[in-house]
C-alpha atoms as a PDB file:
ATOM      1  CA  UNK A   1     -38.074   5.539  52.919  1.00  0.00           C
ATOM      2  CA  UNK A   2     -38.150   1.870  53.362  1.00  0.00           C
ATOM      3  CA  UNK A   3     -35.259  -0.184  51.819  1.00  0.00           C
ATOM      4  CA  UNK A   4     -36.546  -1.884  48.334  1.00  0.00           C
ATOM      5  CA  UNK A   5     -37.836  -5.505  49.122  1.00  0.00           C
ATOM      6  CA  UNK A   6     -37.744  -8.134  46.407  1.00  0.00           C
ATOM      7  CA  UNK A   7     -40.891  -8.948  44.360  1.00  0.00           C
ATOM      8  CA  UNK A   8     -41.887 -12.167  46.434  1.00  0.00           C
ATOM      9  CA  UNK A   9     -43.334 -13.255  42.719  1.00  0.00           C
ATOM     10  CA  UNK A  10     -39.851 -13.561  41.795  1.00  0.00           C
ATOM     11  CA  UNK A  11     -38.465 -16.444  43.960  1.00  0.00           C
ATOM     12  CA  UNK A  12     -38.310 -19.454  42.627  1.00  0.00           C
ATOM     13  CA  UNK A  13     -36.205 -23.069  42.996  1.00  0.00           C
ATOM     14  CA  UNK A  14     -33.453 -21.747  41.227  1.00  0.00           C
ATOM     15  CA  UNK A  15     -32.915 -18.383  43.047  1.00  0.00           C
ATOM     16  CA  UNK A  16     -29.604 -18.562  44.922  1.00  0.00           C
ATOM     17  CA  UNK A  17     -29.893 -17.030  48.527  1.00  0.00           C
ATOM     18  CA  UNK A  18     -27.659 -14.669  50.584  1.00  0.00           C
ATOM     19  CA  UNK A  19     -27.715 -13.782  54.132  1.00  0.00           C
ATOM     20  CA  UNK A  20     -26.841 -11.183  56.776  1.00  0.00           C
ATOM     21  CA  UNK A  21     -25.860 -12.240  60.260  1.00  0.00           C
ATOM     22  CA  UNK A  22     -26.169  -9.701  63.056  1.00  0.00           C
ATOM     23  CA  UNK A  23     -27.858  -9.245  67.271  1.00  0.00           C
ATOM     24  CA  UNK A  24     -29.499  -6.962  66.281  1.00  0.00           C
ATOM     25  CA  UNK A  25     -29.986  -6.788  62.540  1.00  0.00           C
ATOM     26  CA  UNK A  26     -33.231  -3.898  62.404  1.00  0.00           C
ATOM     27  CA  UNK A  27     -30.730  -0.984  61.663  1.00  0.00           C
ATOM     28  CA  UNK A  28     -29.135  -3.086  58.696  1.00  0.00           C
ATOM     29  CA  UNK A  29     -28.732  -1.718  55.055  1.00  0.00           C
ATOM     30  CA  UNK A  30     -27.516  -4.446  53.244  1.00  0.00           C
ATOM     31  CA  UNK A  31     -30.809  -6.289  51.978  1.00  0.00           C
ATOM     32  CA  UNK A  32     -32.228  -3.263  50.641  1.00  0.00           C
ATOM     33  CA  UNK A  33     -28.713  -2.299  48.592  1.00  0.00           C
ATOM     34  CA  UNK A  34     -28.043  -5.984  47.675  1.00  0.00           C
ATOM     35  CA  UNK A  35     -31.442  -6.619  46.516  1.00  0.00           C
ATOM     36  CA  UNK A  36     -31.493  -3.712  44.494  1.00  0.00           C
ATOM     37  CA  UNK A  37     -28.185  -5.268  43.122  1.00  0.00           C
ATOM     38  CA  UNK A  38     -29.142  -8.496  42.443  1.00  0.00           C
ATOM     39  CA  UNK A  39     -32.118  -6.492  40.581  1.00  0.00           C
ATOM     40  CA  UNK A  40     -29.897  -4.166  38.419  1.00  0.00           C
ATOM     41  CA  UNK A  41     -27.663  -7.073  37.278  1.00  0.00           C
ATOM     42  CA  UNK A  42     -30.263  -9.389  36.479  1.00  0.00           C
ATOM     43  CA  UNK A  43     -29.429 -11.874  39.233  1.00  0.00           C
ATOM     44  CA  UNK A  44     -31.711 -14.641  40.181  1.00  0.00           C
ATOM     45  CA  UNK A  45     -31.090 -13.895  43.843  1.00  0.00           C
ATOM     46  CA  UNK A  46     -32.084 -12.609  46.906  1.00  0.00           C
ATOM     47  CA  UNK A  47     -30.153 -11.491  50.449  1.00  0.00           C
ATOM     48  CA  UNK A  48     -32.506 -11.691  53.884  1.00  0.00           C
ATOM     49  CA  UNK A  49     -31.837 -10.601  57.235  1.00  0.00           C
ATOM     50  CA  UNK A  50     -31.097 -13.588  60.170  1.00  0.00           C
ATOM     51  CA  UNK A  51     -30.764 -12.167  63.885  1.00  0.00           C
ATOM     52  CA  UNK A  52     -28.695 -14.579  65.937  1.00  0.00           C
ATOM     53  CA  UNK A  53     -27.089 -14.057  69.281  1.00  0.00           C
ATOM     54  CA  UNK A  54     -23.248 -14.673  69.730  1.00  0.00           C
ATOM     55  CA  UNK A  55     -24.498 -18.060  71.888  1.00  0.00           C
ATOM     56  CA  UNK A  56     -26.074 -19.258  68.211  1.00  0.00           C
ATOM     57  CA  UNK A  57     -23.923 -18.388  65.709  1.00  0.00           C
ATOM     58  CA  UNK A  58     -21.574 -21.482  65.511  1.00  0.00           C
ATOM     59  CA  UNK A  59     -25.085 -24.210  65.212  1.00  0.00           C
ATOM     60  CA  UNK A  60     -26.099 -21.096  62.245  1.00  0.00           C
ATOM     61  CA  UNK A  61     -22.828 -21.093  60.804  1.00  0.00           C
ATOM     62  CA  UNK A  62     -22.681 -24.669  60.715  1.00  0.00           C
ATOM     63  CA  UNK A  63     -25.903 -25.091  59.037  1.00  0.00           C
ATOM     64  CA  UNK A  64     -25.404 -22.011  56.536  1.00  0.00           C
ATOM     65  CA  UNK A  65     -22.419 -24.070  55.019  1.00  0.00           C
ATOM     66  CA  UNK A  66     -24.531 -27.526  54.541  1.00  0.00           C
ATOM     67  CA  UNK A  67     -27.159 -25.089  52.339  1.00  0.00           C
ATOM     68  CA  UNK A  68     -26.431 -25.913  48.897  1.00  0.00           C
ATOM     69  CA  UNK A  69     -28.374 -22.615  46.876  1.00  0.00           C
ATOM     70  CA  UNK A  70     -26.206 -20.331  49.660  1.00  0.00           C
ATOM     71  CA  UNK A  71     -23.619 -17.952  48.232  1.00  0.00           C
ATOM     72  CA  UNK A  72     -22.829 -15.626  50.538  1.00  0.00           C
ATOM     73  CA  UNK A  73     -23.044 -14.561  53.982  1.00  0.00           C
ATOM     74  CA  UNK A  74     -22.829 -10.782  54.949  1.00  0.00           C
ATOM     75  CA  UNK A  75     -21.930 -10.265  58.616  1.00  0.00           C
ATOM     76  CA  UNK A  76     -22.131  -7.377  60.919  1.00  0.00           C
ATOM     77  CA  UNK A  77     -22.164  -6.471  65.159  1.00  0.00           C
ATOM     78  CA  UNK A  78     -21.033  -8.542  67.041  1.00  0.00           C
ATOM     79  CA  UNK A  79     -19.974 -11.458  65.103  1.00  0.00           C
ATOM     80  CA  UNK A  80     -17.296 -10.155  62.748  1.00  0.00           C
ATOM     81  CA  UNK A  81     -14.499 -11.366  64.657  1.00  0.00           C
ATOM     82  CA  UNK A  82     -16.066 -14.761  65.860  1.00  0.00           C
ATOM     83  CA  UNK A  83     -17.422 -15.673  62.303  1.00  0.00           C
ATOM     84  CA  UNK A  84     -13.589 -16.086  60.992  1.00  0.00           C
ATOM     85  CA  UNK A  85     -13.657 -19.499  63.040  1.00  0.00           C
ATOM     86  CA  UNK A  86     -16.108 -20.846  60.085  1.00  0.00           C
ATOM     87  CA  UNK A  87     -14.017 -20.194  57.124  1.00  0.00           C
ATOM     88  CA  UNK A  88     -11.680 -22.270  55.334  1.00  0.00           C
ATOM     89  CA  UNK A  89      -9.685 -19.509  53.711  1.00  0.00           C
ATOM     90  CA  UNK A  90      -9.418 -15.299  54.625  1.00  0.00           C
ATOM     91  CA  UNK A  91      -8.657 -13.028  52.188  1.00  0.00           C
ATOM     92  CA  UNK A  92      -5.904 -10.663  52.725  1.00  0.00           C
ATOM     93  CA  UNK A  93      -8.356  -7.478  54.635  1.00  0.00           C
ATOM     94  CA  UNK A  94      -9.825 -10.346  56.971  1.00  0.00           C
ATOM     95  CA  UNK A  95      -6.112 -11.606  57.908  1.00  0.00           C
ATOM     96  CA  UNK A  96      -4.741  -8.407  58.763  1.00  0.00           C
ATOM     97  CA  UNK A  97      -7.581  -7.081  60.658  1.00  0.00           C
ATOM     98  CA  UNK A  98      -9.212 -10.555  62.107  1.00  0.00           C
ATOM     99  CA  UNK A  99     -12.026 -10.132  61.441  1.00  0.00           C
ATOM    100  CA  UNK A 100     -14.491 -10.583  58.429  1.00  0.00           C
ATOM    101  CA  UNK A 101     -17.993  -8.944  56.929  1.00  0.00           C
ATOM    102  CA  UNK A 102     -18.659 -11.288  54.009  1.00  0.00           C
ATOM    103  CA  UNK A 103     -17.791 -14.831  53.386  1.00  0.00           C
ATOM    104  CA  UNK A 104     -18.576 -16.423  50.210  1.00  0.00           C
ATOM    105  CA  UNK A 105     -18.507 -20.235  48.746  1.00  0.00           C
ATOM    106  CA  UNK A 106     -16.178 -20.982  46.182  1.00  0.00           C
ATOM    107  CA  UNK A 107     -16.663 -23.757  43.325  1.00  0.00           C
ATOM    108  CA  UNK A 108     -14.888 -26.471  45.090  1.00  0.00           C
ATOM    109  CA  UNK A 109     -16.932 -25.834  48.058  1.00  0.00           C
ATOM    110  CA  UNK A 110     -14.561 -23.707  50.323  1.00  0.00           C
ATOM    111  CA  UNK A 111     -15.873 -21.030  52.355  1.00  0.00           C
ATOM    112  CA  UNK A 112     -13.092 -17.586  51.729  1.00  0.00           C
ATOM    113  CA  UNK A 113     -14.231 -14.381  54.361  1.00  0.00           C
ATOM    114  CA  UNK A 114     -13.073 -10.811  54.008  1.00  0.00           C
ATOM    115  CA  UNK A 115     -13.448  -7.633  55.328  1.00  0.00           C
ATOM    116  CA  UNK A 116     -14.440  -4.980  53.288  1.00  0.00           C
ATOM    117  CA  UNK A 117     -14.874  -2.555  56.558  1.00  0.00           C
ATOM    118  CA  UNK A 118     -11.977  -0.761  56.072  1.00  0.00           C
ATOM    119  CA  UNK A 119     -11.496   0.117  52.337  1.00  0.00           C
ATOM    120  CA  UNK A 120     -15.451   1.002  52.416  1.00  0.00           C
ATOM    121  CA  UNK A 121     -14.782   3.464  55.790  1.00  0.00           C
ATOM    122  CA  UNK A 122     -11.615   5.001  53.412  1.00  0.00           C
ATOM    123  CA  UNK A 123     -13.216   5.496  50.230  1.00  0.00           C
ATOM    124  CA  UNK A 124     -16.419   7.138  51.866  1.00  0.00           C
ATOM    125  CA  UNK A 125     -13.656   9.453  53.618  1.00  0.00           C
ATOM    126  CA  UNK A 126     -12.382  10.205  50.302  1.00  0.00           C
ATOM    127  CA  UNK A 127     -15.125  11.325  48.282  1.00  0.00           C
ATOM    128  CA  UNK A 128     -16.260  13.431  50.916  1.00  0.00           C
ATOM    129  CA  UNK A 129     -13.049  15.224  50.740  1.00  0.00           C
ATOM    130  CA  UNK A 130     -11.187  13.893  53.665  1.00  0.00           C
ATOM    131  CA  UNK A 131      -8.139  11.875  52.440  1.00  0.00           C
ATOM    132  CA  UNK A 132      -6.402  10.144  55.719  1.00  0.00           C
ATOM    133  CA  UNK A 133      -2.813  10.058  54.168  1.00  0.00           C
ATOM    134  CA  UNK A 134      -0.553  11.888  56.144  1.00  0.00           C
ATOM    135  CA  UNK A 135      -3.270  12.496  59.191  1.00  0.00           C
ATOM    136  CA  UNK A 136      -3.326  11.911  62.572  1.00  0.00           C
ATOM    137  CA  UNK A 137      -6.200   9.485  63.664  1.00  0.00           C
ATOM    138  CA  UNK A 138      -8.061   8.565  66.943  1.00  0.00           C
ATOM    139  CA  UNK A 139     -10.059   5.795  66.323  1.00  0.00           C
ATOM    140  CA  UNK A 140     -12.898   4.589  69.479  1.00  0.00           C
ATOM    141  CA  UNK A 141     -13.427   0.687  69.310  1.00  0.00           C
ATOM    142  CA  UNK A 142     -11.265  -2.496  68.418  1.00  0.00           C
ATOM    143  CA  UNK A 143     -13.922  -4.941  67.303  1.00  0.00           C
ATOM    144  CA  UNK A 144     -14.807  -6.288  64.313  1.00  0.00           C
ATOM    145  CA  UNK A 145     -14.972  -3.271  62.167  1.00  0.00           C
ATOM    146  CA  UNK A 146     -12.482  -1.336  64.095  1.00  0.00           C
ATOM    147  CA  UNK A 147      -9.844  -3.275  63.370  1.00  0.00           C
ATOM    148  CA  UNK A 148     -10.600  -3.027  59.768  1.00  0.00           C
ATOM    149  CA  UNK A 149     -10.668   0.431  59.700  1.00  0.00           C
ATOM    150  CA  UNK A 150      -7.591   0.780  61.626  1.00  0.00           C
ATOM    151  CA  UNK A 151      -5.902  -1.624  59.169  1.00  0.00           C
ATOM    152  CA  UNK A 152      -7.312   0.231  55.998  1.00  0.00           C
ATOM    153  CA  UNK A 153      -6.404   4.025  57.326  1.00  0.00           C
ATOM    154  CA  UNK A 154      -2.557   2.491  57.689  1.00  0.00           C
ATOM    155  CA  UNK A 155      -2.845   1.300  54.728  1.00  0.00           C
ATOM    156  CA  UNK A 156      -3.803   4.858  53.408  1.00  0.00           C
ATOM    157  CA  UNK A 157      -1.173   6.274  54.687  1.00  0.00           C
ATOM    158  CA  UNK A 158      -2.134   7.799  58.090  1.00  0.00           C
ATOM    159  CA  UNK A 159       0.706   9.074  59.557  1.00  0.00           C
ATOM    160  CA  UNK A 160      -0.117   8.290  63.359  1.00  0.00           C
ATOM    161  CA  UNK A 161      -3.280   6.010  64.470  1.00  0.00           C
ATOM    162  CA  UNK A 162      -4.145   5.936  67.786  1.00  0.00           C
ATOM    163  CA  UNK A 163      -6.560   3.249  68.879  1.00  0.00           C
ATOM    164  CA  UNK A 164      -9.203   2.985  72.190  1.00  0.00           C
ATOM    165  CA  UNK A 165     -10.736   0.970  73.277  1.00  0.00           C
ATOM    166  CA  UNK A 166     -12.199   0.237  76.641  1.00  0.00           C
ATOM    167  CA  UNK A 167     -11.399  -3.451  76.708  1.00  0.00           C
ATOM    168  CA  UNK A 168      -7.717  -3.403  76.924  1.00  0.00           C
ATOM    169  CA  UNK A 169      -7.064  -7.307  76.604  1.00  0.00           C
ATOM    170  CA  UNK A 170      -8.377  -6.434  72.943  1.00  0.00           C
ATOM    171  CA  UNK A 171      -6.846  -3.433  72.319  1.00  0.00           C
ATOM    172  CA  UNK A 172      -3.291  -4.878  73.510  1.00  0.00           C
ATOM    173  CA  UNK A 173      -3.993  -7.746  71.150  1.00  0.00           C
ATOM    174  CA  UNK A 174      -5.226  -5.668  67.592  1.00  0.00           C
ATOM    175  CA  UNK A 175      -2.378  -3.044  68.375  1.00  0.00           C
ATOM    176  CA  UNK A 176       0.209  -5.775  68.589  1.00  0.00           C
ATOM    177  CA  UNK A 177      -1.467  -7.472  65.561  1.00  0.00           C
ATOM    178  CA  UNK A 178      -1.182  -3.920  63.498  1.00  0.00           C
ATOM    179  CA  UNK A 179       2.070  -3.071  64.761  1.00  0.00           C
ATOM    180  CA  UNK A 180       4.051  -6.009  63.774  1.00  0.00           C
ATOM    181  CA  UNK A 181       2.998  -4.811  60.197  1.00  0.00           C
ATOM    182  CA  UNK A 182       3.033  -1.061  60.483  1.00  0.00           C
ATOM    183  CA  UNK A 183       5.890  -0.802  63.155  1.00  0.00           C
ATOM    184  CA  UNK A 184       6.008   2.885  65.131  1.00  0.00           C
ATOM    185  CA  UNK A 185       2.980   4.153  63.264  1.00  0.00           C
ATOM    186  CA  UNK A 186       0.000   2.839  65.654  1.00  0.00           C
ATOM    187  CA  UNK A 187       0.321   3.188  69.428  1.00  0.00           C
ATOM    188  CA  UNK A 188      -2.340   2.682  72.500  1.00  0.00           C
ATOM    189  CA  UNK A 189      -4.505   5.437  72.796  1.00  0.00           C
ATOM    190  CA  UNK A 190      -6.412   6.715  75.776  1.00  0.00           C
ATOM    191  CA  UNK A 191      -9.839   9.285  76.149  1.00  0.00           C
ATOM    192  CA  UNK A 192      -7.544  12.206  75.818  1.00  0.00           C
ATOM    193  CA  UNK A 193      -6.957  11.609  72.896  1.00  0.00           C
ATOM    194  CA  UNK A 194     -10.423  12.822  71.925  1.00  0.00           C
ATOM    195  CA  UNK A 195      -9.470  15.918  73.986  1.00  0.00           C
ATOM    196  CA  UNK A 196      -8.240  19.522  73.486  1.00  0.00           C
ATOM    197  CA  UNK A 197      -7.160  21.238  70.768  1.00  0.00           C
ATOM    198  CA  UNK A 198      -3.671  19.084  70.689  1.00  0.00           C
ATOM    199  CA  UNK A 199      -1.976  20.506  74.206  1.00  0.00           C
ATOM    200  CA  UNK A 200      -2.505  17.308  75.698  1.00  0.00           C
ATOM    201  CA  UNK A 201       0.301  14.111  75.209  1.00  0.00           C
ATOM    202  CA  UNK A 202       0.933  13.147  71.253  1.00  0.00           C
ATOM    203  CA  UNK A 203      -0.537  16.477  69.634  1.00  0.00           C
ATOM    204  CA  UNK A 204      -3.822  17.356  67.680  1.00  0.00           C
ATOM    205  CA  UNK A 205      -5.720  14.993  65.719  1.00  0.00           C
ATOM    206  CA  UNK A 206      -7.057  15.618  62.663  1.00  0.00           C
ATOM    207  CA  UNK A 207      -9.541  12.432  62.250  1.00  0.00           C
ATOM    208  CA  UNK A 208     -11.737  11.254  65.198  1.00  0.00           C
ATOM    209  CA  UNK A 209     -13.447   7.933  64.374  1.00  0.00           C
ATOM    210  CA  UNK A 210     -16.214   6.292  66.821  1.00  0.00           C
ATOM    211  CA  UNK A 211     -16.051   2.474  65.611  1.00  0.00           C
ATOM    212  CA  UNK A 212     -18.208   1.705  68.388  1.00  0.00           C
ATOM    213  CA  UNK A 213     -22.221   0.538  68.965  1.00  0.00           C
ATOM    214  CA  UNK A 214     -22.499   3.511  71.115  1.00  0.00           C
ATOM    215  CA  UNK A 215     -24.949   5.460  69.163  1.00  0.00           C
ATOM    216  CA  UNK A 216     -27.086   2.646  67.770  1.00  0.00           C
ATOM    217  CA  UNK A 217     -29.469   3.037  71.150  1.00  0.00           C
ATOM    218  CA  UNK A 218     -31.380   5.982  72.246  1.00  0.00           C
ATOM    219  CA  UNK A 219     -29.643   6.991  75.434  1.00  0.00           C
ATOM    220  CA  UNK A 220     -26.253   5.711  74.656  1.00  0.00           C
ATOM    221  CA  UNK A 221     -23.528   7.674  76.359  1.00  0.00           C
ATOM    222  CA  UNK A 222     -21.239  10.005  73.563  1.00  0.00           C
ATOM    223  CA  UNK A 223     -18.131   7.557  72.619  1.00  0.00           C
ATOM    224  CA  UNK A 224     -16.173  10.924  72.812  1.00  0.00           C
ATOM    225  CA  UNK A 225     -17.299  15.032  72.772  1.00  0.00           C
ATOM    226  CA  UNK A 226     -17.209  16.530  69.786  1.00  0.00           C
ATOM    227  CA  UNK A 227     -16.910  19.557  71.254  1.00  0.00           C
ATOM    228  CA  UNK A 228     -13.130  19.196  72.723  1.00  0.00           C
ATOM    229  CA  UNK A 229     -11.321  18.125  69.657  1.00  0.00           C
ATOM    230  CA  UNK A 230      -9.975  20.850  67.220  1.00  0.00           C
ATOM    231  CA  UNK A 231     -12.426  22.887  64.762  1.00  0.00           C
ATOM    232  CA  UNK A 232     -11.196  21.407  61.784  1.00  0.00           C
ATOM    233  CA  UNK A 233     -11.396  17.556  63.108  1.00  0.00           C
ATOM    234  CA  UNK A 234     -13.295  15.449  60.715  1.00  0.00           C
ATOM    235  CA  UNK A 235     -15.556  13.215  63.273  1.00  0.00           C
ATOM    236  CA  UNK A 236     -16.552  10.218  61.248  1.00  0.00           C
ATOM    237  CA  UNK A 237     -19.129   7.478  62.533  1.00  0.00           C
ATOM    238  CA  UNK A 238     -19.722   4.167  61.293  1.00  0.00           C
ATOM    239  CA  UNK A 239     -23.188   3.369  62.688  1.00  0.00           C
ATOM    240  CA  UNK A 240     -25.709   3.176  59.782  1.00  0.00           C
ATOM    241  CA  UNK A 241     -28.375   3.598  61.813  1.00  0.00           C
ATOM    242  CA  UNK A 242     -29.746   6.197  62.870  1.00  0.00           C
ATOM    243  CA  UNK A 243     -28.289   7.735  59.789  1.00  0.00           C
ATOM    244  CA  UNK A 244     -26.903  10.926  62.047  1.00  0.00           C
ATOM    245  CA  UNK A 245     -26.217   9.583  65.367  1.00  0.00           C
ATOM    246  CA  UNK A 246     -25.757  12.016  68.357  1.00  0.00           C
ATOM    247  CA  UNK A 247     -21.958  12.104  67.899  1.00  0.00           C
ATOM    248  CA  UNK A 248     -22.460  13.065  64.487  1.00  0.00           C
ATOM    249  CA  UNK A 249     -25.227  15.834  65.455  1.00  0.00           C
ATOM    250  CA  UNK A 250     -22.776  17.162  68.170  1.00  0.00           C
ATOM    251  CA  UNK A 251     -20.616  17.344  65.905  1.00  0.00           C
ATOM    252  CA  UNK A 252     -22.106  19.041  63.259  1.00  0.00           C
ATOM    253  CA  UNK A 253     -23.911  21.598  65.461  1.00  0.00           C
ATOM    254  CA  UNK A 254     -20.226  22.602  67.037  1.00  0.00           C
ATOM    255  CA  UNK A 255     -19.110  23.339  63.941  1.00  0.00           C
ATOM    256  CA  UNK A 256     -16.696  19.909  62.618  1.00  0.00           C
ATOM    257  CA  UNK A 257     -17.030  18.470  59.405  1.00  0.00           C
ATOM    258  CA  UNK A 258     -18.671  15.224  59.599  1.00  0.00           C
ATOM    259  CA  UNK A 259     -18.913  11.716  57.693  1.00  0.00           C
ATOM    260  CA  UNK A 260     -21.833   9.740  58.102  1.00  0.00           C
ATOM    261  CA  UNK A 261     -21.774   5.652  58.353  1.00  0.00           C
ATOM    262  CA  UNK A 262     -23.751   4.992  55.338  1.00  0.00           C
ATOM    263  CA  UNK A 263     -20.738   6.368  52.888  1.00  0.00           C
ATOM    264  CA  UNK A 264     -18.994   3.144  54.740  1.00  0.00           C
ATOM    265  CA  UNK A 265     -21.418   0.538  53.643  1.00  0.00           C
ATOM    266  CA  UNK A 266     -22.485   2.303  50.205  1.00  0.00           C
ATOM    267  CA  UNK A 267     -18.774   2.290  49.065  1.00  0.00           C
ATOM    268  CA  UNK A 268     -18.862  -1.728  49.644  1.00  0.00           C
ATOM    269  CA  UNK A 269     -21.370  -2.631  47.052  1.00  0.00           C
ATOM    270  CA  UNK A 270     -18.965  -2.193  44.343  1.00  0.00           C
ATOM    271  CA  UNK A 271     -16.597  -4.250  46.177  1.00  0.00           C
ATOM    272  CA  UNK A 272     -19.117  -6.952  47.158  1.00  0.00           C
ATOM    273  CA  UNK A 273     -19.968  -6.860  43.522  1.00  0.00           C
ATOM    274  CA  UNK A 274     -16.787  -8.147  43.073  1.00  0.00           C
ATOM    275  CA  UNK A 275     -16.230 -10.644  45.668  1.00  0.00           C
ATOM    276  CA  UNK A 276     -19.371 -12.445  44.346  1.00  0.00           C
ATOM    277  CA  UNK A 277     -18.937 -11.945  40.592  1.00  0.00           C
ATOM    278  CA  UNK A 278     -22.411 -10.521  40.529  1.00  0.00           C
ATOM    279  CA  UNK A 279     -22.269  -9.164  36.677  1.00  0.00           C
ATOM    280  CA  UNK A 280     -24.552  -7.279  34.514  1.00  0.00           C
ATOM    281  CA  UNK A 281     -25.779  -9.069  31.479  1.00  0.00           C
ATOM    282  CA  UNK A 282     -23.819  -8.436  28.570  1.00  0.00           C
ATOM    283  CA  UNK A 283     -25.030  -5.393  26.319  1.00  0.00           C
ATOM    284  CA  UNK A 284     -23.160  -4.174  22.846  1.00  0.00           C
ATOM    285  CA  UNK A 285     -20.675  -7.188  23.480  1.00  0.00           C
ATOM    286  CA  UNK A 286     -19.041  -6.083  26.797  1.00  0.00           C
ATOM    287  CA  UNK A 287     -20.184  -6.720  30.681  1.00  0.00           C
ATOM    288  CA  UNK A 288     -21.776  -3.890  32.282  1.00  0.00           C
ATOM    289  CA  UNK A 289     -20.903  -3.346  35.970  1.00  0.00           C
END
C-alpha cells in the first residue's frame, strides 16, 4: 500500500514545508509517516522527498537554509555524516555519533541537527523483545546510521560492541570516537565475527546488526550469513526498503529471530514529534500528543 500523500487542495501560502534529503530517496518512509503526522496534529504542513547526489548537497544545503517557510530537513543514505557541515549547533546523539538525520531551524534562525538513528534502532529492539543491555553486538557498517546505532546500543548497556566495517580509515576513526567515551567496551571487529557459534576469537554474539546499503539492491551480496551465527542471534536490519531484505529472509528461514528496519524509523516519529514541537490541538484543556 502506497504511503498517504497530502491532499494537494490543502497547500496553501502559509503551509510550512519539510524535506528529506537522500541518493536515492524511492525506498524512503518518512513523507508518508510525517504527512500523516502533520495530518493527525492539525499541522499546516507538508514533508516532500529531494534526491541529491553527495556532489550537490552543499549548493542544496545552502539554499534549504535561505528558505524562509522551511522547518526541517530529514536526512538519510549517504549524507548523514556530510550534512553535519551545515549546522550551526548538534544536539547531543549527532555529537557523539557524527552524524545527523534531522536538522531543524530554531527561532533565532540557527540550524540544530540530531540523530535519532540510534534511540529509534533501540526502542524497535525493545518492543520486539530484544533488550541489548548486557549483550554482545556485531554491528556491519560505520556510516551515518551506524555510528548512531553503535552509540545508542552503548548507551543501552551492551556489554561488548564490535564494529565492521570494510572501510577501515572510518572504522579506526568512529571506534576511536566511541571509545574515548565508552573505554574497553567497543573494539574493531572483523567478518568472523558474524561467524560460528562463538568458537572463533571474542565468543558468541547475541545481536548481529547489518547497518549497511547492502540489501537495498536486488543482487546485493549478504553483508554477513545468517546461517553461521548462533540459533538464538537476533539479526536486525535497518534497510526500510524492501521491508524484509534477503538478510532478514535468510535469517528467518534458518531459524533466528529477526527485526525488521521499519521498527527503526516508526519508533522516530514520536521523537521527531518532539524535535519539531509538532502538537495536537488542545482538547478538554490539555495537549494531545
Amino acid at each position: 500500500m502506497p504511503d498517504a500523500l497530502p491532499d494537494p487542495s490543502a497547500i496553501s501560502g502559509t503551509t510550512r514545508l519539510y524535506v528529506v534529503l537522500g541518493d536515492p530517496v524511492a525506498q524512503v518512509r518518512a513523507p508518508g509517516l510525517l504527512n500523516d503526522l502533520f495530518a493527525r496534529t492539525a499541522r499546516d504542513a507538508v514533508l516532500v522527498p529531494v534526491h541529491v547526489g553527495p556532489e550537490g548537497l552543499g549548493e542544496v544545503m545552502r539554499g534549504l537554509r535561505r528558505i524562509h517557510n522551511l522547518d526541517g530537513i530529514l536526512v538519510t543514505v549517504p549524507h548523514k555524516i556530510e550534512v553535519c557541515r551545515y549546522a550551526d549547533l548538534l544536539g547531543p546523539a549527532a555529537e557523539v555519533a557524527g552524524s545527523a538525520n534531522a536538522l531543524r531551524r530554531n527561532p533565532d534562525g540557527t540550524w540544530l541537527a540530531d540523530n535519532f538513528d540510534g534511540a529509534g534502532f533501540v526502542h524497535g529492539l525493545r518492543a520486539n523483545g530484544h533488550d541489548p543491555a548486557g549483550a554482545t553486538v556485531a554491528l556491519a557498517g560505520a556510516g551515518g546510521a551506524g555510528r548512531a546505532v553503535a552509540a545508542a546500543l552503548l548507551t543501552a548497556g551492551v556489554a561488548q560492541l564490535r564494529l565492521y566495517d570494510p572501510d577501515s580509515a572510518r572504522q579506526e576513526d568512529v571506534l576511536a570516537r566511541l571509545d574515548a567515551r565508552w573505554p574497553g567496551r567497543v573494539r574493531s571487529g572483523v567478518e568472523g565475527d558474524f561467524d560460528g557459534e562463538g568458537d572463533h576469537e571474542g565468543g558468541r554474539v547475541d545481536i548481529a546488526v547489518n547497518a549497511t546499503p547492502l540489501g537495498m539492491r536486488p543482487g546485493d551480496p549478504l553483508p554477513f550469513d545468517p546461517a553461521r551465527l548462533p540459533r538464538t542471534c537476533v539479526v536486525a536490519d535497518i534497510i526500510m526498503k524492501p521491508a524484509e531484505t534477503a538478510l532478514l529472509k535468510a535469517a528467518r528461514d534458518s531459524g533466528r529471530p529477526v527485526v525488521h528496519g521499519r521498527h527503526m524509523l516508526d519508533s522516530q516519529v514520536l521523537l521527531y514529534q518532539q524535535f519539531f514541537a509538532l502538537h495536537a490541538p488542545e482538547r478538554n484543556g490539555r495537549w494531545e500528543p
